[in-house]
C-alpha atoms as a PDB file:
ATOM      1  CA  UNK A   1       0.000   0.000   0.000  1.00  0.00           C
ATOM      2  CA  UNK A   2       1.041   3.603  -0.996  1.00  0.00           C
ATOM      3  CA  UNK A   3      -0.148   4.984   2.689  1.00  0.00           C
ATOM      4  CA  UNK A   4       2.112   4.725   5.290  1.00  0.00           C
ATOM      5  CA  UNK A   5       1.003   5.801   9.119  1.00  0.00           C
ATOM      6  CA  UNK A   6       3.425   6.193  12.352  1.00  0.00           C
ATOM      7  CA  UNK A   7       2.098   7.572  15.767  1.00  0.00           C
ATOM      8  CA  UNK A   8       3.865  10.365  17.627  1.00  0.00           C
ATOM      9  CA  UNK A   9       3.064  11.336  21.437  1.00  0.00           C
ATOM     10  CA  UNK A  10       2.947  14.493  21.992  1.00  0.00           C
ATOM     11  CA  UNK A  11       5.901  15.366  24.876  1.00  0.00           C
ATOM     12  CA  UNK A  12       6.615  18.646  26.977  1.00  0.00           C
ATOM     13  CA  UNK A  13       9.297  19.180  24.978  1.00  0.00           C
ATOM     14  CA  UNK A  14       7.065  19.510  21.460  1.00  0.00           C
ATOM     15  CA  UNK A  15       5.247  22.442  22.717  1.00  0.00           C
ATOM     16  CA  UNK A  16       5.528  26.198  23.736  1.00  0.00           C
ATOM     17  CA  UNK A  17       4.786  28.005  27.163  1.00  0.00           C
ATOM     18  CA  UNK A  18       0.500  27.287  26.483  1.00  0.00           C
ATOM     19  CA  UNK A  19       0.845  23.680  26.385  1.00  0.00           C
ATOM     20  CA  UNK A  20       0.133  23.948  22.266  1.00  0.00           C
ATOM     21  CA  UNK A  21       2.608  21.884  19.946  1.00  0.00           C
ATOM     22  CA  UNK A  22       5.351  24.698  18.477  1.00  0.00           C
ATOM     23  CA  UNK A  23       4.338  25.156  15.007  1.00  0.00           C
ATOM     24  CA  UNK A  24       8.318  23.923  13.773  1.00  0.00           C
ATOM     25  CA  UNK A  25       7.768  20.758  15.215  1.00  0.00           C
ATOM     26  CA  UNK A  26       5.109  19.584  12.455  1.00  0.00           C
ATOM     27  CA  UNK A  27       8.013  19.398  10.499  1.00  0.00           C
ATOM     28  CA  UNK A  28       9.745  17.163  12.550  1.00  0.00           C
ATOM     29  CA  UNK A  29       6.471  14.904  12.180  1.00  0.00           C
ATOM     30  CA  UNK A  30       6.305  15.337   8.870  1.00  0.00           C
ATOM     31  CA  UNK A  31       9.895  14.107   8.282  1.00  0.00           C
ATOM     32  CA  UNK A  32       9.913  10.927  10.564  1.00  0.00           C
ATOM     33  CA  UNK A  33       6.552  10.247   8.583  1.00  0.00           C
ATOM     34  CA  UNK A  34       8.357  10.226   5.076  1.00  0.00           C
ATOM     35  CA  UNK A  35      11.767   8.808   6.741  1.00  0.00           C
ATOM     36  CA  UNK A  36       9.439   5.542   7.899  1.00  0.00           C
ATOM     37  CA  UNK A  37       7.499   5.562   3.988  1.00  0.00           C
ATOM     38  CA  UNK A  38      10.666   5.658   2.436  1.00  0.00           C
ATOM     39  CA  UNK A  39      11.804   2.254   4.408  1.00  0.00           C
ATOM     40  CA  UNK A  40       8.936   0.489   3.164  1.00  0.00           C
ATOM     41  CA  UNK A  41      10.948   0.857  -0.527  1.00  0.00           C
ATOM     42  CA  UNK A  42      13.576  -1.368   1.531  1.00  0.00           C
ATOM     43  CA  UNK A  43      16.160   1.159   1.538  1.00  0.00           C
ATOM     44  CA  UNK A  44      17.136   3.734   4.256  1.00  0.00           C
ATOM     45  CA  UNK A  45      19.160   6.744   4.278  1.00  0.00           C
ATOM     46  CA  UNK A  46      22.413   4.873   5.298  1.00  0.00           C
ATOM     47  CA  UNK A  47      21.524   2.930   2.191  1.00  0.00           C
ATOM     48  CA  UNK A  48      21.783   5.911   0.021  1.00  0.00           C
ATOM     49  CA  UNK A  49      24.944   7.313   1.406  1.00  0.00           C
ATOM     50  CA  UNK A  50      26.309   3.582   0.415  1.00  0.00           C
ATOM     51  CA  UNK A  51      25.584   4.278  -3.212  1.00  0.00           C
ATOM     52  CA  UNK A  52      27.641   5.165  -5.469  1.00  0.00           C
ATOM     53  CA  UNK A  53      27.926   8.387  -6.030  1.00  0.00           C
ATOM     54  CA  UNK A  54      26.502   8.277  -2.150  1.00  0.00           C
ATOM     55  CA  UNK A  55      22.609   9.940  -2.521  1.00  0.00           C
ATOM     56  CA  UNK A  56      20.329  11.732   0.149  1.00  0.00           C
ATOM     57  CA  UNK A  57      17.433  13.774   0.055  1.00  0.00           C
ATOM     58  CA  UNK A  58      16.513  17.169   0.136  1.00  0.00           C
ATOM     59  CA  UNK A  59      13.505  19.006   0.576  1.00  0.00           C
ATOM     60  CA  UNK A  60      12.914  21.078  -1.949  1.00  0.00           C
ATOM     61  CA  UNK A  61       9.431  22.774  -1.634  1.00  0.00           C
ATOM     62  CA  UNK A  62       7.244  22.426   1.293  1.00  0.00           C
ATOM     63  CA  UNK A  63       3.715  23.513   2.129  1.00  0.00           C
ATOM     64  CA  UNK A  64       1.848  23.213   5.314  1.00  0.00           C
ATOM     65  CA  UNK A  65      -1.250  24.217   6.300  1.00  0.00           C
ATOM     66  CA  UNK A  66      -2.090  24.191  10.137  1.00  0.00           C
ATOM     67  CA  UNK A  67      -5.616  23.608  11.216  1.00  0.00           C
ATOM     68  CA  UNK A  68      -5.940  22.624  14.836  1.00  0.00           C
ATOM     69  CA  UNK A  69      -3.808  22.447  17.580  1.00  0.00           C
ATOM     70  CA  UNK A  70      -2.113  19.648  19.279  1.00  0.00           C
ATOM     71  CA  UNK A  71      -1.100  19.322  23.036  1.00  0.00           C
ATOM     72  CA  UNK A  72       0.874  17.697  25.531  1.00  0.00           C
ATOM     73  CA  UNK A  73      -0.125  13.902  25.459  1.00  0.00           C
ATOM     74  CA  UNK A  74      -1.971  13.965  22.459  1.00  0.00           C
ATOM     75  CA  UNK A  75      -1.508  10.752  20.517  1.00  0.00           C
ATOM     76  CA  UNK A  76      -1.058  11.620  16.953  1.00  0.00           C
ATOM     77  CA  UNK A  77      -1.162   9.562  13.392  1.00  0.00           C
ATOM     78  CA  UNK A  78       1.042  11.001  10.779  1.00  0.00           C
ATOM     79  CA  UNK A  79       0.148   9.795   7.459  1.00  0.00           C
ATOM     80  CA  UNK A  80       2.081  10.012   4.110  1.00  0.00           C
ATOM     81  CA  UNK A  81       1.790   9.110   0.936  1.00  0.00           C
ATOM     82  CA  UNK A  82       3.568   9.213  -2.408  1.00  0.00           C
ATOM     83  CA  UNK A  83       1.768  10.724  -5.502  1.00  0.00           C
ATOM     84  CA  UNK A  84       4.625  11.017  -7.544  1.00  0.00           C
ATOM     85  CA  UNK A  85       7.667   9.240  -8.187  1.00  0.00           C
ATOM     86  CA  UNK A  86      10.606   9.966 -11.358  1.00  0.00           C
ATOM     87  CA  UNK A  87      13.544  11.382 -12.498  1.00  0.00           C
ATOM     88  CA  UNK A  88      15.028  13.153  -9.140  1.00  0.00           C
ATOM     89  CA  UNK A  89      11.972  13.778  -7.389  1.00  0.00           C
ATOM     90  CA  UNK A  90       9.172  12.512  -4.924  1.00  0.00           C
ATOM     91  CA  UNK A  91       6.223  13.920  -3.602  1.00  0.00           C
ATOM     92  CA  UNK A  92       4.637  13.270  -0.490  1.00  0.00           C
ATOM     93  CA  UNK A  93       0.645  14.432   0.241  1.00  0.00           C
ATOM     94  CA  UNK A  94       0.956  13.927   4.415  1.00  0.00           C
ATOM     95  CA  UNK A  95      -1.436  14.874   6.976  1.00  0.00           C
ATOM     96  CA  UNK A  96      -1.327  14.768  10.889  1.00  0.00           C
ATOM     97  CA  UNK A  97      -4.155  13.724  13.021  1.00  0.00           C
ATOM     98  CA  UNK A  98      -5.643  13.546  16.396  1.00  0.00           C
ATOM     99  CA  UNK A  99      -7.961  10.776  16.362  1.00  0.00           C
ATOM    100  CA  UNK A 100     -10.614  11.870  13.420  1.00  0.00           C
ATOM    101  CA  UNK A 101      -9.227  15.360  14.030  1.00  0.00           C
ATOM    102  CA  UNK A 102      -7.089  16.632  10.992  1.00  0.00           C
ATOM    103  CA  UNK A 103      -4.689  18.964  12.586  1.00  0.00           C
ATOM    104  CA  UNK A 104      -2.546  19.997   9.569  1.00  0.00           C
ATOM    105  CA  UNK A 105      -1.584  18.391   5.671  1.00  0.00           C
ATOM    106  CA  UNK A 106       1.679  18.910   3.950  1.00  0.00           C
ATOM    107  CA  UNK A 107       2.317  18.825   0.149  1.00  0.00           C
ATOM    108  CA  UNK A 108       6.277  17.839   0.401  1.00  0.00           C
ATOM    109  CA  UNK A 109       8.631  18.192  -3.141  1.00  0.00           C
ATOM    110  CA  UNK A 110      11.559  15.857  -2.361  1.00  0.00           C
ATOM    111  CA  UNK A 111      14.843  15.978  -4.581  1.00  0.00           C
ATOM    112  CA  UNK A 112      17.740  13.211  -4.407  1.00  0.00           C
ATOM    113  CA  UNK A 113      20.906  14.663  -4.693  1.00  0.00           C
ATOM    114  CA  UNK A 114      24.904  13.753  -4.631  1.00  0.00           C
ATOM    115  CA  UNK A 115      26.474  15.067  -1.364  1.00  0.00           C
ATOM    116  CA  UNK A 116      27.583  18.077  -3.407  1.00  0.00           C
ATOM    117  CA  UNK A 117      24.144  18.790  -3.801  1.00  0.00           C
ATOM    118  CA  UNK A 118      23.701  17.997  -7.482  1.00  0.00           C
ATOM    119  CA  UNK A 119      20.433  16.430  -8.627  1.00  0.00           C
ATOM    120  CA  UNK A 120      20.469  12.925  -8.843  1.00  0.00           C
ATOM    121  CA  UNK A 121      18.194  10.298  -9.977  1.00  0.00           C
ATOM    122  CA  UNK A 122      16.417   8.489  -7.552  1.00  0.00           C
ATOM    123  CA  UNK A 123      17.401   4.560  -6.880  1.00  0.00           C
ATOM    124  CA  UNK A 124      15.155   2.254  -9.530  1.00  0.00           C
ATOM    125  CA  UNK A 125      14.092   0.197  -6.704  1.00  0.00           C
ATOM    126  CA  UNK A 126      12.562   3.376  -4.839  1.00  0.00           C
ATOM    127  CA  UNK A 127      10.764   4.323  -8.621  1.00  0.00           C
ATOM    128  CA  UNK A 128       9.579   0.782  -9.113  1.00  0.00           C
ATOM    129  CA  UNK A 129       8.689   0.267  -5.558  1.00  0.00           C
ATOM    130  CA  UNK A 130       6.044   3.147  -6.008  1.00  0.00           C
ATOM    131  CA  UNK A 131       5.191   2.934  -9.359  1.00  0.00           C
ATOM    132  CA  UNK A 132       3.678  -0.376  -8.349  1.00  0.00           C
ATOM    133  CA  UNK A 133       1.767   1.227  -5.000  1.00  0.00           C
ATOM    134  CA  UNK A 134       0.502   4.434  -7.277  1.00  0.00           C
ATOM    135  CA  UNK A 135      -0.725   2.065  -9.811  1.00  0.00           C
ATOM    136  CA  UNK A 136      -2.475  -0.339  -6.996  1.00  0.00           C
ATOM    137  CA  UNK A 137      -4.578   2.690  -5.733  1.00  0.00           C
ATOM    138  CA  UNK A 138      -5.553   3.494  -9.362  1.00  0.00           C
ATOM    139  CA  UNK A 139      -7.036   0.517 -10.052  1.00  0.00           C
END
């Protein structure tokens, strides 16, 4: 399946003085949520740097939009999926929720790059990998 879902409790440490998560630390979320996608492909980002030349990822456009708070012990679901897959690029469509609560989507342009920071094309195996789970959900 192209959907891939982690949980994240909410700690002190995520939010500001009111008890609210800091608005920064969607990001994090966001990230650990496309980190864990990207190992269902069977590869992970010591993988890459293996490669040769060694490969990582970049973000290269990123759009949130926040629409409800979360606290301090709030369990969340971050979801992510891939809608786009070739040449040296990925996108991600991921959202965060509390329960049935959507508390904020990201649209997330990824770029692969050489450690000099030069596009790169992205490993076959991560292109076939969701080729096949974009073309499951279309049927």
């Amino acid at each position: 399946m192209n959907q891939h879902q982690i949980e994240i409790r909410i700690y002190y440490e995520d939010t500001d003085m009111s008890g609210i998560v800091y608005h920064a630390n969607y990001l994090k979320f966001f990230e650990r949520g496309r980190t864990e996608a990207f190992r269902q492909t069977g590869l992970g980002h010591a993988d890459l740097l293996e490669m040769t030349p060694p490969l990582a990822f970049a973000a290269r456009r990123l759009t949130v939009e926040y629409l409800r708070p979360a606290r301090i012990d709030d369990l969340l679901t971050v979801t992510s999926v891939v809608t786009e897959a070739r040449g040296a690029r990925m996108v991600f469509s991921q959202e965060i929720h509390n329960g049935d609560a959507l508390l904020a989507t990201a649209e997330v342009l990824i770029a692969c790059i050489t450690l000099e920071g030069r596009p790169a094309r992205l490993p076959q195996q991560v292109v076939d990998y969701h080729h096949a789970q974009i073309s499951r959900n279309g049927d």
